[in-house]
C-alpha atoms as a PDB file:
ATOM      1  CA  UNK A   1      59.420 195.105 144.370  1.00  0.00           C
ATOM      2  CA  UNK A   2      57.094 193.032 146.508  1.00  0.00           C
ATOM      3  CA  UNK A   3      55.336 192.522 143.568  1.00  0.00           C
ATOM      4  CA  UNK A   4      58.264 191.085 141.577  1.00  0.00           C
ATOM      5  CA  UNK A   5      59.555 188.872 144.231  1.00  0.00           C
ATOM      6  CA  UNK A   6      55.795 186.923 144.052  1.00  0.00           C
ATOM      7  CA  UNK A   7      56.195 186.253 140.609  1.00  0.00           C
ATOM      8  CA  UNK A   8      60.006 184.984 140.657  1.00  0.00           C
ATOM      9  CA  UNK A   9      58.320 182.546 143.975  1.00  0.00           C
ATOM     10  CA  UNK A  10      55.529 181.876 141.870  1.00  0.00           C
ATOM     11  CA  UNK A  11      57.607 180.437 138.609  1.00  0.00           C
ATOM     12  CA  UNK A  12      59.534 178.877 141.387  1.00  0.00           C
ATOM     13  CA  UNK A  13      57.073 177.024 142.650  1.00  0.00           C
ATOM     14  CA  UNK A  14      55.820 176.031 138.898  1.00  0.00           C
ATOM     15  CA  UNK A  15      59.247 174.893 138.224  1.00  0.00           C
ATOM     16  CA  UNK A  16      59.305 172.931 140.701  1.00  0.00           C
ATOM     17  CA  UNK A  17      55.941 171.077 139.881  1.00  0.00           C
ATOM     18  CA  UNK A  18      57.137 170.808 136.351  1.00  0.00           C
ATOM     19  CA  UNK A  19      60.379 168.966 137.648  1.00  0.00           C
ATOM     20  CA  UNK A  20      57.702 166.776 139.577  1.00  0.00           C
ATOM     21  CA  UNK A  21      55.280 165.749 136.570  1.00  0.00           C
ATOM     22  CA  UNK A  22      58.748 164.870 134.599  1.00  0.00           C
ATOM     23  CA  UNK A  23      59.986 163.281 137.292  1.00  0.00           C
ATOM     24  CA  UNK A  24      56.559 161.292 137.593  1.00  0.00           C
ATOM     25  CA  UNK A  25      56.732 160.868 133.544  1.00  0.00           C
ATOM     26  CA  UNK A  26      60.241 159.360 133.097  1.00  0.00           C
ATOM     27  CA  UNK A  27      58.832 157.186 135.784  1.00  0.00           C
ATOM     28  CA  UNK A  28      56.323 155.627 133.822  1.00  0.00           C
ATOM     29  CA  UNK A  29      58.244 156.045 130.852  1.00  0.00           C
ATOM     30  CA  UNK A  30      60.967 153.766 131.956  1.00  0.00           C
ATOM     31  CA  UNK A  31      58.018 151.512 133.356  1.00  0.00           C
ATOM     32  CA  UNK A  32      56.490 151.240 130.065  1.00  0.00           C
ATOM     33  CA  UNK A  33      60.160 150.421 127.959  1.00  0.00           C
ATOM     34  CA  UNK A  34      60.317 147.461 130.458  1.00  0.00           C
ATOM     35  CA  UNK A  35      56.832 146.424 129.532  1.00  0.00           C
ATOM     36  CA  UNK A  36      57.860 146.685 125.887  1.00  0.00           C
ATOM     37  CA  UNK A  37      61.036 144.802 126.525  1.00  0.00           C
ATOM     38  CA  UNK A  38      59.267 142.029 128.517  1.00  0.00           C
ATOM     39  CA  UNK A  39      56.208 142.033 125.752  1.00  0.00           C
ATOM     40  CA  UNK A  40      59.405 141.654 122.737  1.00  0.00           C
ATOM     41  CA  UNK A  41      60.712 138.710 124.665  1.00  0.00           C
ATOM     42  CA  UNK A  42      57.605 137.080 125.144  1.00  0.00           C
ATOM     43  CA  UNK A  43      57.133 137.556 121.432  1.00  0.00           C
ATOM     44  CA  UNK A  44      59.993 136.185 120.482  1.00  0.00           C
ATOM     45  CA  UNK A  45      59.433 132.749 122.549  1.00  0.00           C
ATOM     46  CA  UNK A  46      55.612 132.701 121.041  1.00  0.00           C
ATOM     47  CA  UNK A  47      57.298 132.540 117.099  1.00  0.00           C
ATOM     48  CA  UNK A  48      59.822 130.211 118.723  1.00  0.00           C
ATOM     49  CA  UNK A  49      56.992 128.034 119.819  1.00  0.00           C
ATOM     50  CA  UNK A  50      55.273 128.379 117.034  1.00  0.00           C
ATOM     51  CA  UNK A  51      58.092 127.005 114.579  1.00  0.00           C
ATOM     52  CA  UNK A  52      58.200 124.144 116.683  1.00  0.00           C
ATOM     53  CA  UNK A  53      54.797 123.373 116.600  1.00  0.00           C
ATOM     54  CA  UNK A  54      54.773 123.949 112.801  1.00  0.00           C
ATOM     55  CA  UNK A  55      57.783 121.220 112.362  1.00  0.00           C
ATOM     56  CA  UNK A  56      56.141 118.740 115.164  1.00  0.00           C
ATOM     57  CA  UNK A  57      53.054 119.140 113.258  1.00  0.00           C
ATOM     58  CA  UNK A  58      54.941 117.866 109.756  1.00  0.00           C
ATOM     59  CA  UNK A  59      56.447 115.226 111.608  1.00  0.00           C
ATOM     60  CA  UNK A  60      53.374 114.241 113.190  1.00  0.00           C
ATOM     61  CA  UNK A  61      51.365 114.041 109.681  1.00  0.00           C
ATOM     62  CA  UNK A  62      54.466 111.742 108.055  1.00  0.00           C
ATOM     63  CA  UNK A  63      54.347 109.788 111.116  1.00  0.00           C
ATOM     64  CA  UNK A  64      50.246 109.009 110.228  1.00  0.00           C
ATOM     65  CA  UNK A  65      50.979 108.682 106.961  1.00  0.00           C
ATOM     66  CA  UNK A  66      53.357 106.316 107.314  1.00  0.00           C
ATOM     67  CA  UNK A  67      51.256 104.467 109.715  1.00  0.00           C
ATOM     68  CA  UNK A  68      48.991 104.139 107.397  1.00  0.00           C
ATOM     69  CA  UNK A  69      50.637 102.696 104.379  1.00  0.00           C
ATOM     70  CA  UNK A  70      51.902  99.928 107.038  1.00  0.00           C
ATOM     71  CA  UNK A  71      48.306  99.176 107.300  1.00  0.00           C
ATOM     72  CA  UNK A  72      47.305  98.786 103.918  1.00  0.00           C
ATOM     73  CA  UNK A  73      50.637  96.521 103.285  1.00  0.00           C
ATOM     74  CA  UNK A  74      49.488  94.430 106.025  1.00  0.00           C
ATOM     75  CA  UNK A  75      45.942  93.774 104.727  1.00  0.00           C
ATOM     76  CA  UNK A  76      47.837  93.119 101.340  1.00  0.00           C
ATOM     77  CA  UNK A  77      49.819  90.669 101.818  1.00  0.00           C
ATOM     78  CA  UNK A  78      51.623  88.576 104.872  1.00  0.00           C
ATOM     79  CA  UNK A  79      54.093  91.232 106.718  1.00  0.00           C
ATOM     80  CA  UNK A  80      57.698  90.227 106.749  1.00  0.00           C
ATOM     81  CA  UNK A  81      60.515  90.342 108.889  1.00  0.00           C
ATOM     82  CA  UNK A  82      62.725  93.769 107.548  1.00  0.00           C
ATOM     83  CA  UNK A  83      66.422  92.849 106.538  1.00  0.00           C
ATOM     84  CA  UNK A  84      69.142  94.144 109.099  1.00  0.00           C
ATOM     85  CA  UNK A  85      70.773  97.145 107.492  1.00  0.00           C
ATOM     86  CA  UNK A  86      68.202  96.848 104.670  1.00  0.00           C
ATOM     87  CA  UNK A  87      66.256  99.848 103.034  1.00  0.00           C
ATOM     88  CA  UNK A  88      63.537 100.473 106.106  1.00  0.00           C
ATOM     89  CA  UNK A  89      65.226  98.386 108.639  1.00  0.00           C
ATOM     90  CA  UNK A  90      64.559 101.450 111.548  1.00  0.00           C
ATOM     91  CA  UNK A  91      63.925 104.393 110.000  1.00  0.00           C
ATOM     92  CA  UNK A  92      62.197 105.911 113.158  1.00  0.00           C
ATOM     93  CA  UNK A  93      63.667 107.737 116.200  1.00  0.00           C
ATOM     94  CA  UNK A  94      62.303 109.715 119.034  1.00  0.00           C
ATOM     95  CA  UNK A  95      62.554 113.759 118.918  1.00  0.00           C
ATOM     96  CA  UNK A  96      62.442 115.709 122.184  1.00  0.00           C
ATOM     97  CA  UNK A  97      63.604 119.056 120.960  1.00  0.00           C
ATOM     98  CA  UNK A  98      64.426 121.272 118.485  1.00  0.00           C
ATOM     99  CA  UNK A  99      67.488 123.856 118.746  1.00  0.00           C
ATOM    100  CA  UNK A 100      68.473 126.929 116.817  1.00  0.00           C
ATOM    101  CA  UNK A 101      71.993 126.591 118.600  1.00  0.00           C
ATOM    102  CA  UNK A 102      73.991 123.190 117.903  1.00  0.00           C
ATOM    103  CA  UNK A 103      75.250 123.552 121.243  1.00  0.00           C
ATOM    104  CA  UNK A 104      72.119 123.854 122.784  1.00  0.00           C
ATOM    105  CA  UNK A 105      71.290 120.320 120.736  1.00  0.00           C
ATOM    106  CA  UNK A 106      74.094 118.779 121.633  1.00  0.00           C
ATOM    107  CA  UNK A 107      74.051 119.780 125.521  1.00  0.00           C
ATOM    108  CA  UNK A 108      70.726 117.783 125.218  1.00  0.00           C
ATOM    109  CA  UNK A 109      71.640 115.005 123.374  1.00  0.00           C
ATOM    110  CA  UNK A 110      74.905 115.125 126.102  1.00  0.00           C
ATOM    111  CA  UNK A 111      72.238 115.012 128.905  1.00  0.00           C
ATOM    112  CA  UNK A 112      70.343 112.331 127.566  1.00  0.00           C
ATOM    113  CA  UNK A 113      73.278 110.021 127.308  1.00  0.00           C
ATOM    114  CA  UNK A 114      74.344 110.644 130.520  1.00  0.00           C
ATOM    115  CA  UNK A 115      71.243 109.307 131.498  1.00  0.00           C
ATOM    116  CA  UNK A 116      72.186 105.735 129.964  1.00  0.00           C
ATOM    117  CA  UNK A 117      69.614 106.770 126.293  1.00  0.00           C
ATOM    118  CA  UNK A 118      71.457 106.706 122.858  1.00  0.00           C
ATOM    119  CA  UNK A 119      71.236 110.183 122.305  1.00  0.00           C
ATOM    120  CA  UNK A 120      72.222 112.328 119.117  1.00  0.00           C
ATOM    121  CA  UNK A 121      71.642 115.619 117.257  1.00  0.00           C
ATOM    122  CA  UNK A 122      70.849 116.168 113.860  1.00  0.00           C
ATOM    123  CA  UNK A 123      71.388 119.544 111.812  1.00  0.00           C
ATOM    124  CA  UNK A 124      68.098 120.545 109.505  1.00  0.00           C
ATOM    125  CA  UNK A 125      67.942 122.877 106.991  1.00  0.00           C
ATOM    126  CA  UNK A 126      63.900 124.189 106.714  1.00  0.00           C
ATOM    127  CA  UNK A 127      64.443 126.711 104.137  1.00  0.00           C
ATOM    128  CA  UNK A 128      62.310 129.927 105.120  1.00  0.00           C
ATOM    129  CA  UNK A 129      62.168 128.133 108.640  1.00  0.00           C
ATOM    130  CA  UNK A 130      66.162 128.422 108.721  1.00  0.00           C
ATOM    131  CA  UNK A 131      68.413 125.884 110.566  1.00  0.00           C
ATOM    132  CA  UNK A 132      67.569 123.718 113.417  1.00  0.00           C
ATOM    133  CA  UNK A 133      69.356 121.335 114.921  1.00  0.00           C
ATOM    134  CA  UNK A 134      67.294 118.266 116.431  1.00  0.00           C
ATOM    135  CA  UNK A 135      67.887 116.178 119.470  1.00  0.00           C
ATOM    136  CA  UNK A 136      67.176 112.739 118.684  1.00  0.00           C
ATOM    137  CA  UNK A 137      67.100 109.023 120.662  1.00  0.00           C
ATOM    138  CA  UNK A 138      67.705 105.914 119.268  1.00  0.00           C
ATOM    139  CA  UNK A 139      65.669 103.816 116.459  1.00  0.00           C
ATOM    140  CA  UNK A 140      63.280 101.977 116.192  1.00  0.00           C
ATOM    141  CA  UNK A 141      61.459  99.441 113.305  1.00  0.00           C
ATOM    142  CA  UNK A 142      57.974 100.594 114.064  1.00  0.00           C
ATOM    143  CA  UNK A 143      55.955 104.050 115.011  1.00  0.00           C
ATOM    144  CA  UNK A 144      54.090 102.178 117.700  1.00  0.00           C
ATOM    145  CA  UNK A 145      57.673 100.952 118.895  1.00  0.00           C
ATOM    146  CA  UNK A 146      58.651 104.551 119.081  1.00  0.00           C
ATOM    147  CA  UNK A 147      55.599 105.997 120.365  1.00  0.00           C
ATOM    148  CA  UNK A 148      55.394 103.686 123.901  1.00  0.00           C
ATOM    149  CA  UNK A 149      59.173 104.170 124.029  1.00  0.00           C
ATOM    150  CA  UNK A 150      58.690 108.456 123.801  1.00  0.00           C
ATOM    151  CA  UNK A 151      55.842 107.569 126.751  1.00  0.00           C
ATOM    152  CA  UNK A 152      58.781 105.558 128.886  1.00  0.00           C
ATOM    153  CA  UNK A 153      61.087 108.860 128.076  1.00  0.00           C
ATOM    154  CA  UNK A 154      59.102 111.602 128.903  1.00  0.00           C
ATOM    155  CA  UNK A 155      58.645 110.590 132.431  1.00  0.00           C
ATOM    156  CA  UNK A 156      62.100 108.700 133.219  1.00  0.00           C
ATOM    157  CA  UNK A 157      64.166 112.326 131.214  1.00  0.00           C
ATOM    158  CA  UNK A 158      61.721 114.630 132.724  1.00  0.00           C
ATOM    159  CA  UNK A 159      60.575 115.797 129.106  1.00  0.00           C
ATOM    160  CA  UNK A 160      58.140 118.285 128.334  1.00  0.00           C
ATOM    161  CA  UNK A 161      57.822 116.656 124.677  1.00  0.00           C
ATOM    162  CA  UNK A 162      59.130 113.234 123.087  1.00  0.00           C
ATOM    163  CA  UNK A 163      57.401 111.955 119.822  1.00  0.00           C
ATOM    164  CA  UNK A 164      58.114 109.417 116.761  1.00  0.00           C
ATOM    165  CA  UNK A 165      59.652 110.860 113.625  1.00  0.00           C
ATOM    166  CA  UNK A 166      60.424 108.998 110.429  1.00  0.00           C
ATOM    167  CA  UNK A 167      63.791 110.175 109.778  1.00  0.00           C
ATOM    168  CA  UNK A 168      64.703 106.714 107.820  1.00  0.00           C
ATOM    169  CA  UNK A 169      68.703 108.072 106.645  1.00  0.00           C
ATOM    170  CA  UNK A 170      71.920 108.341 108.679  1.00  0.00           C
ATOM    171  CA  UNK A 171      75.570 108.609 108.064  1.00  0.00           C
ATOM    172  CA  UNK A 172      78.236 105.940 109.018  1.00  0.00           C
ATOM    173  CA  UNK A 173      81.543 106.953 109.590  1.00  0.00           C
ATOM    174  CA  UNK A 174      83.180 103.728 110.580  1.00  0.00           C
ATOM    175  CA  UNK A 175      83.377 100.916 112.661  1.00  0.00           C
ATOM    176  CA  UNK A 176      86.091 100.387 115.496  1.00  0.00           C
ATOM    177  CA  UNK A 177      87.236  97.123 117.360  1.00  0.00           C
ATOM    178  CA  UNK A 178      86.907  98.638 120.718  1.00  0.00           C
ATOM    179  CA  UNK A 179      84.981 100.892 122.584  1.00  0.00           C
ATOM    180  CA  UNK A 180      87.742 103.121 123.224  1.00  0.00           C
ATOM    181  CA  UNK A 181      88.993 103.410 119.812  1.00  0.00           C
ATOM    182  CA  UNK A 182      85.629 104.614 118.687  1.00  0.00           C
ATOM    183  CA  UNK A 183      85.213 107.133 121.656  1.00  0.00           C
ATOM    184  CA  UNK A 184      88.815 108.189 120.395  1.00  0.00           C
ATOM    185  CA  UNK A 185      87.520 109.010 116.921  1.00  0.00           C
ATOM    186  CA  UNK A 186      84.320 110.341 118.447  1.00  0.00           C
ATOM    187  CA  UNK A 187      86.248 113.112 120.122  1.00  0.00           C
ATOM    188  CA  UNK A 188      88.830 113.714 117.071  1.00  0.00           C
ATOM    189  CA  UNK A 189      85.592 114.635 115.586  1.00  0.00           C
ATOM    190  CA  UNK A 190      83.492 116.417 117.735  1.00  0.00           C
ATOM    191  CA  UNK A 191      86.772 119.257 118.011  1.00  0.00           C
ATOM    192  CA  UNK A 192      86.079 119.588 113.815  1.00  0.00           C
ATOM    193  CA  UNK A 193      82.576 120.494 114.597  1.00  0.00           C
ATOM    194  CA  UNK A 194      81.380 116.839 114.056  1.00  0.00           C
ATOM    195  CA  UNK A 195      79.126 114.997 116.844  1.00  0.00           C
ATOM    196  CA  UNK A 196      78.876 111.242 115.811  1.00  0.00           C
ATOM    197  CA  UNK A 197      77.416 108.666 118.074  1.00  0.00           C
ATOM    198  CA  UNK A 198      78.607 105.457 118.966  1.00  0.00           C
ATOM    199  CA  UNK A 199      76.739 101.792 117.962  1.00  0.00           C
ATOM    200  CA  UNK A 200      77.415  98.127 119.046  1.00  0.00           C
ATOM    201  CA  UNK A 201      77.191  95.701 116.915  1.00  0.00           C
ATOM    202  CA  UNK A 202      77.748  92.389 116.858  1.00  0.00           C
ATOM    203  CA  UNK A 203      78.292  89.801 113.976  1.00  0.00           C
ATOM    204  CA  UNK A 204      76.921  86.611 112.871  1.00  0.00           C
ATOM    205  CA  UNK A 205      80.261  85.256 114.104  1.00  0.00           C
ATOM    206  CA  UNK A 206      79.477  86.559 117.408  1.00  0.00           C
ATOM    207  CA  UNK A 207      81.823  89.233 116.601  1.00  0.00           C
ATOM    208  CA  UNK A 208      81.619  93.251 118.668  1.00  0.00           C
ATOM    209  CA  UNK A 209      81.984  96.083 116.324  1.00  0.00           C
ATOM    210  CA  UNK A 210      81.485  99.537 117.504  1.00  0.00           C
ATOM    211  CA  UNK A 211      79.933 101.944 114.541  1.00  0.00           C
ATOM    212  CA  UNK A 212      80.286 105.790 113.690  1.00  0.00           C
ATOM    213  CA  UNK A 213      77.054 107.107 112.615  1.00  0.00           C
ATOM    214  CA  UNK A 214      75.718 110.549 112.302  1.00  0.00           C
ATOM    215  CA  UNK A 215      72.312 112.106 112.987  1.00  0.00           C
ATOM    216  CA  UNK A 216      69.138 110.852 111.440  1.00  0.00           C
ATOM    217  CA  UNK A 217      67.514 112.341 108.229  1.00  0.00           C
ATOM    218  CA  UNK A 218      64.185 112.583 106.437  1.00  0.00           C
ATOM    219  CA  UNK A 219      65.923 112.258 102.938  1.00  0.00           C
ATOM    220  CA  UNK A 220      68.578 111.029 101.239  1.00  0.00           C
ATOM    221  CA  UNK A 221      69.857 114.264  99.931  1.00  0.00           C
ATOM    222  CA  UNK A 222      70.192 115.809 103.863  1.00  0.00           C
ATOM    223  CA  UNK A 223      71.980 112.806 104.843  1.00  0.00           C
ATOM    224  CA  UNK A 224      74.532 113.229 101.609  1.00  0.00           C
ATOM    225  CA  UNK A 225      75.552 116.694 102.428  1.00  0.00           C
ATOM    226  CA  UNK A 226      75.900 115.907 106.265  1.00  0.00           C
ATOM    227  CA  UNK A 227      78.522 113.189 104.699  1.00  0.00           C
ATOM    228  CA  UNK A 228      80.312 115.600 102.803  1.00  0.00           C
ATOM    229  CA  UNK A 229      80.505 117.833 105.508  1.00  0.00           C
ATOM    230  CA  UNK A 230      82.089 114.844 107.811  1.00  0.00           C
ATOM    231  CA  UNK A 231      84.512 113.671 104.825  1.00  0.00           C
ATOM    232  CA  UNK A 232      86.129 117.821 104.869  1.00  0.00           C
ATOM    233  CA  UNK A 233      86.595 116.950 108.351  1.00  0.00           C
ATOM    234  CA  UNK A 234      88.396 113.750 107.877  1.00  0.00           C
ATOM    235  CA  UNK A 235      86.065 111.060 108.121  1.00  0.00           C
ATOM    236  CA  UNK A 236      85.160 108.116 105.460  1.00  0.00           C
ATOM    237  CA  UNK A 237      81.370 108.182 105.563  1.00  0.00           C
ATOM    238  CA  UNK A 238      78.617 106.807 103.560  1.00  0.00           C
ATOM    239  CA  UNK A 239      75.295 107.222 103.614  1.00  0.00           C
ATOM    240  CA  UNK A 240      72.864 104.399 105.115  1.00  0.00           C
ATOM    241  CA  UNK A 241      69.217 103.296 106.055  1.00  0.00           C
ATOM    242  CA  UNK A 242      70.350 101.589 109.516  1.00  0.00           C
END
């Protein structure tokens, strides 16, 4: 009996170290899926990185190219003076970030405004890449204009990146004798899922206009289909080389 009662006390006691060492291994177990989670996540933001390293890359080689050609025109022959509104006239802007989420874009673009910049998005379609939407500043005639103004940006916006892209296209939606009109049609818009920003103008007559015009595009055919997507909503647009 004695005899019996030492072996129920002894698978007791191993019991009870098994329950321990399970105990002990769940532990680590649930340690290790929080490792795992923490090493996905990191992951992720690495490929998310790396796309936007891949498409600042691009826009860094068109950028050289383009700087380029300029120079060979200019040993060619005498520059001159681009047209206003012509083919060329600014077809470079200022790109601080790329966005999978519009929102996230726009919230940018929102920020930079606030901050007194002329600040838009810009939906593009990468193919394999997938969508992005860009958040973009102003324009400018040259990449060495755009480059010292992305300098000026990064430090006054607190940016981690601003650089010169040739996105020569845009969309114009309008123009609007007052300021208020225009910020009128600028919200009809934005609750049809289309984020236009607002340009002065003025005339040879001395005249204040305020334009409509949407994003900023590396070809003709992006800046077409951003068009029709803003005349479903409503708007008369055409596409233009600002």
């Amino acid at each position: 009996m004695a005899s019996l009662s030492a072996k129920v006390s002894d698978l007791e006691e191993r019991q009870s170290t098994l329950a321990q060492k399970r105990a002990e291994l769940e532990g680590e177990f649930a340690k290790l899926s929080e490792a795992h989670g923490e090493l996905v996540t990191l992951r992720d933001e690495v490929l998310v990185a790396q796309r936007e390293a891949v498409e600042r890359a691009a826009s860094l080689e068109a950028v050289t190219a383009e700087t380029l050609q300029q120079q060979r025109v200019a040993r060619a022959q005498a520059a001159r003076p681009p047209t206003p509104g012509g083919p060329g006239w600014k077809p470079f802007v200022v790109h601080t970030a790329s966005f999978r989420n519009a929102r996230q874009a726009l919230a940018e673009a929102e920020r930079l405004d606030r901050l007194g910049y002329l600040a838009y998005t810009a939906r593009v379609d990468l193919g394999r890449k997938g969508v992005w939407y860009r958040s973009l500043v102003d324009r400018f005639d040259s990449v060495q204009e755009a480059r010292t103004f992305a300098r000026r940006l990064k430090g006054n916006a607190k940016l981690k990146y601003a650089a010169p892209m040739r996105l020569p296209f845009a969309v114009d939606l309008g123009g609007y004798a007052s300021q208020e009109k225009a910020r009128e049609a600028t919200a009809t818009l934005g609750r049809k899922g289309i984020h236009p920003y607002i340009v002065k103008e003025t005339g040879t007559d001395g005249s204040t206009s305020y334009r409509l015009r949407l994003g900023a595009f590396k070809k003709r055919s992006e800046a077409a289909a951003a068009s029709e997507r803003a005349a479903r909503a409503g708007a008369q647009s055409a596409v233009v080389t600002p």
